[in-house]
Protein backbone atom coordinates (compact mmCIF):
# COMPACT_ATOMS: atom_id res chain seq x y z
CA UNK A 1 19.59 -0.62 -19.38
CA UNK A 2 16.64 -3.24 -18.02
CA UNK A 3 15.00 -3.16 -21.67
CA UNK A 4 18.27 -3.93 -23.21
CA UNK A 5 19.44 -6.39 -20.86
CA UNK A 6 16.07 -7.75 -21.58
CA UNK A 7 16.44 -7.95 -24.98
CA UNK A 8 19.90 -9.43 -24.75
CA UNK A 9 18.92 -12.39 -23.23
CA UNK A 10 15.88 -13.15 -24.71
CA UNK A 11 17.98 -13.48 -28.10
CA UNK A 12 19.39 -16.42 -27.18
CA UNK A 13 17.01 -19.15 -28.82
CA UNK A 14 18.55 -22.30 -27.39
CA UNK A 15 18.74 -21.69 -23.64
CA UNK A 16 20.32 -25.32 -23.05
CA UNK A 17 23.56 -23.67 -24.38
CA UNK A 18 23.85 -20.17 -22.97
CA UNK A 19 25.60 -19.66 -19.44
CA UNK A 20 27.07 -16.36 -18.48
CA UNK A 21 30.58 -16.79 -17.82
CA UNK A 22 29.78 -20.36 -17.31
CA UNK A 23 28.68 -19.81 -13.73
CA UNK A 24 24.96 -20.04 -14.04
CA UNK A 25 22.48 -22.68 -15.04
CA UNK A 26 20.10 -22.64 -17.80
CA UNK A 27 17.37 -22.77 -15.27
CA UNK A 28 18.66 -19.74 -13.41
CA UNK A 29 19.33 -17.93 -16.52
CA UNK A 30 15.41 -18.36 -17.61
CA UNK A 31 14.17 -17.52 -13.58
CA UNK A 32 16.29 -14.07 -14.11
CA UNK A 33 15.00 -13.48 -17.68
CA UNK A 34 11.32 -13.68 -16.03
CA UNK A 35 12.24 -11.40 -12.93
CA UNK A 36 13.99 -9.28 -15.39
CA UNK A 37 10.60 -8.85 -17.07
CA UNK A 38 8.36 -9.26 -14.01
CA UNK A 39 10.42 -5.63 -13.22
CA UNK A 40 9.54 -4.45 -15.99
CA UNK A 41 5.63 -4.54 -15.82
CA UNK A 42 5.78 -3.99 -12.15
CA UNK A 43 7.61 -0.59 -13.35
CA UNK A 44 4.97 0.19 -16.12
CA UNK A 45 1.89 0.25 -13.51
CA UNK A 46 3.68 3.16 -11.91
CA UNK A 47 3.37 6.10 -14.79
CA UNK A 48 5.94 8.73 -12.57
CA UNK A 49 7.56 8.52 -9.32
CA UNK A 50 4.92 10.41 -6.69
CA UNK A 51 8.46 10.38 -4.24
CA UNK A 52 10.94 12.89 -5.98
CA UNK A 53 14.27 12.11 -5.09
CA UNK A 54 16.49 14.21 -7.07
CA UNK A 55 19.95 14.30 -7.54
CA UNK A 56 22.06 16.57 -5.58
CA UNK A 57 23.62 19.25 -8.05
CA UNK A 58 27.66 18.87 -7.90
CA UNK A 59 28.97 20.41 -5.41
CA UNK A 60 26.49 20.91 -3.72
CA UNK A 61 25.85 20.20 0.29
CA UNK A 62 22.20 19.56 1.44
CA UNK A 63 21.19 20.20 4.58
CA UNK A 64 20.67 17.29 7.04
CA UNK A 65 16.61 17.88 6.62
CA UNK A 66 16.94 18.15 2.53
CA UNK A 67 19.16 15.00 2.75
CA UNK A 68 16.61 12.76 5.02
CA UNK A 69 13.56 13.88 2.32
CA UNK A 70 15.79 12.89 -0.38
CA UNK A 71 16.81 9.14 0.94
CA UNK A 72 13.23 8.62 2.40
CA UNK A 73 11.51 9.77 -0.73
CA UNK A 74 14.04 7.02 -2.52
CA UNK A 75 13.37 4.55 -0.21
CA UNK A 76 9.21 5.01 -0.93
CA UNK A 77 10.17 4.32 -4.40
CA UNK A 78 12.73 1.42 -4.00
CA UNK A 79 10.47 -0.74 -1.60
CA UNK A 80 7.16 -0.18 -3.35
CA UNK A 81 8.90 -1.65 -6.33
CA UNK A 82 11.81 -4.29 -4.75
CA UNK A 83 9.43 -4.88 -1.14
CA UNK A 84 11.29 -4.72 2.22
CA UNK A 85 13.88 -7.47 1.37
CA UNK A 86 15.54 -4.67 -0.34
CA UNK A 87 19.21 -4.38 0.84
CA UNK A 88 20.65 -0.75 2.31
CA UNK A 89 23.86 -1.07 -0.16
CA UNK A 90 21.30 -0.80 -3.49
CA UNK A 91 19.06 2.28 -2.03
CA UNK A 92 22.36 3.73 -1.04
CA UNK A 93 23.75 2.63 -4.88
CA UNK A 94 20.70 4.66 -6.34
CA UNK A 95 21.00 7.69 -3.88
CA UNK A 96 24.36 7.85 -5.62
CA UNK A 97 25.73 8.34 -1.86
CA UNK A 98 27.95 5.48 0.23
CA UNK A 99 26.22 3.06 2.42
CA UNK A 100 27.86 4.83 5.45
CA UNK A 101 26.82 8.03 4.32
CA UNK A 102 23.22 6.32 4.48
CA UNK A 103 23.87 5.44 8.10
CA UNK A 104 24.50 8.54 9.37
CA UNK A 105 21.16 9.61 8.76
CA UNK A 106 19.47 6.65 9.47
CA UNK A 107 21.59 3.77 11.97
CA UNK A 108 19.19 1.00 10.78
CA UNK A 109 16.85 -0.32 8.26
CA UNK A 110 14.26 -0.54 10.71
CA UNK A 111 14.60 3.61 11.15
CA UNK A 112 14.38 3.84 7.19
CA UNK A 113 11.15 2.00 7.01
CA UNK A 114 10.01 3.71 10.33
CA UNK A 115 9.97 6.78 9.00
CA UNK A 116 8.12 5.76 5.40
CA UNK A 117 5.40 4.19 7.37
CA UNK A 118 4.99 8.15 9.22
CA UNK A 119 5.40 9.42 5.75
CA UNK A 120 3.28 6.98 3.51
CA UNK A 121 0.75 5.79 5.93
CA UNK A 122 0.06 8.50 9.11
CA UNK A 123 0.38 11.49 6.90
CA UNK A 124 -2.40 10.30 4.76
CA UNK A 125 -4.84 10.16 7.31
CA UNK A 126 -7.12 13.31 7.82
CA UNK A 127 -8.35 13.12 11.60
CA UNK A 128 -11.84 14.59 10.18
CA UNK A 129 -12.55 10.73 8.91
CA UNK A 130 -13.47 9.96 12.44
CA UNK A 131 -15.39 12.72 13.34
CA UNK A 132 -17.59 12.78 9.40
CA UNK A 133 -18.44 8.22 10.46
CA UNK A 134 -19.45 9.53 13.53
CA UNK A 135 -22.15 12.67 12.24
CA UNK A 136 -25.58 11.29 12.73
CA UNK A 137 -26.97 14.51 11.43
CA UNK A 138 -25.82 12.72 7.51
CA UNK A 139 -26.74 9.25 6.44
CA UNK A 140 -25.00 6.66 6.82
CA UNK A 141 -25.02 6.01 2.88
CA UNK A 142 -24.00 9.39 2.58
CA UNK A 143 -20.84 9.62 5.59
CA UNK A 144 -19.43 6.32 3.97
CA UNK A 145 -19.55 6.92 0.65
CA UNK A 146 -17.78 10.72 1.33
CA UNK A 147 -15.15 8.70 3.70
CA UNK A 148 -14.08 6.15 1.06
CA UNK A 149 -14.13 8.30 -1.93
CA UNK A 150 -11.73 10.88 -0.14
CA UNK A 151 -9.57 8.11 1.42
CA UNK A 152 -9.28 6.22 -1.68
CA UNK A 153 -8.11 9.12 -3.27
CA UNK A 154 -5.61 9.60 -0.68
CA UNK A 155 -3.94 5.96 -0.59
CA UNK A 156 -4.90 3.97 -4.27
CA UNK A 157 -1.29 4.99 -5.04
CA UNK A 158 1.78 2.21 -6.17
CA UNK A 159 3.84 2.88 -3.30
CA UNK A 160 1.00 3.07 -0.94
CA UNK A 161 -0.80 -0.16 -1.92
CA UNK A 162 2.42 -2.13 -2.81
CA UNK A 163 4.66 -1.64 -0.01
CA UNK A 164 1.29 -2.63 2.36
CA UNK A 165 1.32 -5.86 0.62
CA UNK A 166 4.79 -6.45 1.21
CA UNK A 167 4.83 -4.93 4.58
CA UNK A 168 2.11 -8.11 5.69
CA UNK A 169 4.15 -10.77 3.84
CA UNK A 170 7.47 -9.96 5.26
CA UNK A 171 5.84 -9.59 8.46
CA UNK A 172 6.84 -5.71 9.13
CA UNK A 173 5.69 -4.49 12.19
CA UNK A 174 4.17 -1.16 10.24
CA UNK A 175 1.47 -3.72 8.92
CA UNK A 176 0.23 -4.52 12.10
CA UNK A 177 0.24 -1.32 13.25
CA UNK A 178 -2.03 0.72 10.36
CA UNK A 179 -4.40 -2.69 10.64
CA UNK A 180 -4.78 -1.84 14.07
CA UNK A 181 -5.60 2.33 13.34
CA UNK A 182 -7.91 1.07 11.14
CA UNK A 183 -9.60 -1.42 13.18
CA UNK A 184 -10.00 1.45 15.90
CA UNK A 185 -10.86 4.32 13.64
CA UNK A 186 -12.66 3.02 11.32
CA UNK A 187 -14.14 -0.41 11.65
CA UNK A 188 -15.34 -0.50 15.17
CA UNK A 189 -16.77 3.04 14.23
CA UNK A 190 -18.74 1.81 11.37
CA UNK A 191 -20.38 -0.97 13.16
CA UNK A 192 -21.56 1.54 16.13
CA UNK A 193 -22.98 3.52 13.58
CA UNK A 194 -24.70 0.47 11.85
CA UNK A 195 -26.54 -0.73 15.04
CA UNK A 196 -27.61 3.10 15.71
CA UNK A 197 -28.97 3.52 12.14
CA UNK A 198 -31.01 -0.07 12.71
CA UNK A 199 -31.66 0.44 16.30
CA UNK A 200 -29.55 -1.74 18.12
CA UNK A 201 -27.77 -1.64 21.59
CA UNK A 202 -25.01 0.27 21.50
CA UNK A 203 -21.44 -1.04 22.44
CA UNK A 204 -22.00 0.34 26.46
CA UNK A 205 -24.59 -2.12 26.31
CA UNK A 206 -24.02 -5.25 24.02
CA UNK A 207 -19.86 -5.50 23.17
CA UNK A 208 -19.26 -5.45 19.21
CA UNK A 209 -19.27 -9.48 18.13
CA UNK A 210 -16.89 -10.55 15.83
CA UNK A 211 -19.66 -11.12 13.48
CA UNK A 212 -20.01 -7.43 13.15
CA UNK A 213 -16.41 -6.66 12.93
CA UNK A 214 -16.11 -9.67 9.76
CA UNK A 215 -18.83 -8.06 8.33
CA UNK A 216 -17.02 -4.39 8.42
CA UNK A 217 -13.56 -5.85 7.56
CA UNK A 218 -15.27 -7.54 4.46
CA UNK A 219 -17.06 -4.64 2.87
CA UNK A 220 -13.59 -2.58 4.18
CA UNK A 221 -11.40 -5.46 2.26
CA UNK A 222 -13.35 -5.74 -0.61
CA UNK A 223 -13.08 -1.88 -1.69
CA UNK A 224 -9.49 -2.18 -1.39
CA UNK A 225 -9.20 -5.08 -3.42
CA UNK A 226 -9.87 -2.38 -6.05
CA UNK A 227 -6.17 -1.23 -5.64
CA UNK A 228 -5.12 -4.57 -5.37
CA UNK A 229 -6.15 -5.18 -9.01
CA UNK A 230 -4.75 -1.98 -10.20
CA UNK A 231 -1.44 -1.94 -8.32
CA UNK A 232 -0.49 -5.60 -7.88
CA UNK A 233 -2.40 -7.57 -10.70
CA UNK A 234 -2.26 -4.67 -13.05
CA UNK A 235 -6.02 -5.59 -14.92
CA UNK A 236 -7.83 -2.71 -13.74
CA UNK A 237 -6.93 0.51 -16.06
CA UNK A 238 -9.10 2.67 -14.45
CA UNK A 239 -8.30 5.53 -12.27
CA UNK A 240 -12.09 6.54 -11.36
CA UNK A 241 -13.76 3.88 -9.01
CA UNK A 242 -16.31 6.07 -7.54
CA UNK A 243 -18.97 3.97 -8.85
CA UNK A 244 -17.90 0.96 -7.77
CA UNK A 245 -17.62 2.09 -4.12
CA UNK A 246 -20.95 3.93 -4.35
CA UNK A 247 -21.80 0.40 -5.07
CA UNK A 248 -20.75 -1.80 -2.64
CA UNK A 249 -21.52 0.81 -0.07
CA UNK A 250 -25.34 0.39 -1.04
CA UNK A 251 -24.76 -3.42 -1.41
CA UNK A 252 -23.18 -3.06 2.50
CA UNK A 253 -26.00 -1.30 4.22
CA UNK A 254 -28.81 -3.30 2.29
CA UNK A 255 -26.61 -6.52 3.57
CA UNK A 256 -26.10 -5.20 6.86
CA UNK A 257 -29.61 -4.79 8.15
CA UNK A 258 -30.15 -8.72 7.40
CA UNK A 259 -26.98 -9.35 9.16
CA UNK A 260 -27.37 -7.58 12.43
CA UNK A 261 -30.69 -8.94 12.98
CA UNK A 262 -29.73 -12.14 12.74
CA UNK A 263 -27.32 -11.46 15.13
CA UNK A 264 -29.14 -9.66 17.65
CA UNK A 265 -32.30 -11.36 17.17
């Protein structure tokens, strides 16, 4: 239907004389001709849905657990591609259930996206990240570069990495909140470890600057930018980046050493 509708209006070859109905501008007409095919590449970076939300078979009840999978699943897939301005009546529209049907399970938007944030963002995360930063007996080259590589794997997805994005620009609270897990679990963690692997004070004994934490955040943002180019840009093809964080892990630690001295000098 989008590739038709597509096709349909980019037919017309003199825009300055095509309204629909005669209710729209020409201007309007061209901005929904570009959404129309903004949709459609946003649609082609994601090769199948990793949320199945299938149909219920006619006549068929689901249980109240089956049912709450099935509309969360859909609403994973409808945000990561509309973003959280999406209204309740469309999700509802391709649930093929009623709005108040959608209600039942879930009184309020703010309980659908709730519950994706458990399911997208807290389910991800293996609690053995914290304790592998933290194993002196391993390098430090060696601890990051096993950390990122399995927790790349586990978010470089579309909805993961799109529905972040859109989570920080429409302000939703669920941004702040995994910023903050990963400010605590991981950031904070990676700068103790940098100060014991160059002998520095620890934290007890000289609180973590804000230098530090930049510097962390930085090599942190920079990896994900990977997934930023893949999943919101669309001009990175690749699925393996292993090399490139193997990379900027070694660029990191070479970096860091420089860094740290300076500061604590």
């Amino acid at each position: 239907m989008l590739e038709q509708l597509i096709y349909f209006l980019s037919e017309y070859t003199n825009p300055e004389e095509f309204t629909i109905k005669g209710t729209f501008s020409t201007n309007r007409n061209l901005n929904q001709l570009e959404t129309l095919k903004h949709m459609k590449d946003i649609k082609s970076l994601k090769k199948t849905k990793s949320y199945k939300s299938a149909e219920t078979p006619k006549g068929q009840r689901l249980s109240r657990k089956e049912r709450e999978k099935q509309i969360i699943n859909e609403a994973i897939n409808y945000f990561s591609e509309v973003g959280f301005s999406g209204q309740t009546r469309e999700l509802a529209r391709r649930l093929k259930i009623s709005q108040s049907l959608l209600f039942r399970y879930f009184p309020t938007k703010n309980a659908i996206i709730e519950r994706v944030y458990k399911e997208v963002y807290l389910r991800r995360w293996k609690p053995e990240w914290e304790s592998l930063i933290q194993d002196r007996q391993i390098s430090i080259s060696m601890r990051l570069n096993k950390f990122y590589q399995e927790y790349t794997a586990a978010i470089f997805e579309f909805e993961w990495v799109r529905m972040f994005i859109f989570s920080g620009i429409k302000g939703v609270s669920l941004y702040q909140q995994y910023l903050k897990f990963i400010h605590d679990s991981v950031l904070q963690q990676i700068c103790i470890e940098l100060r014991h692997e160059f002998n520095i004070d620890g934290p007890d004994q000289i609180p973590i600057s804000q230098r530090e934490l930049d510097l962390a955040w930085n090599f942190h943002g920079g990896i994900f930018y990977i997934a930023i180019r893949k999943f919101i840009y669309g001009t990175e093809k690749r699925d393996d980046f292993s090399d490139a964080i193997r990379d900027s892990i070694s660029v990191f630690i070479s970096g860091a050493e420089t860094v740290l001295k300076d500061i604590h000098k």
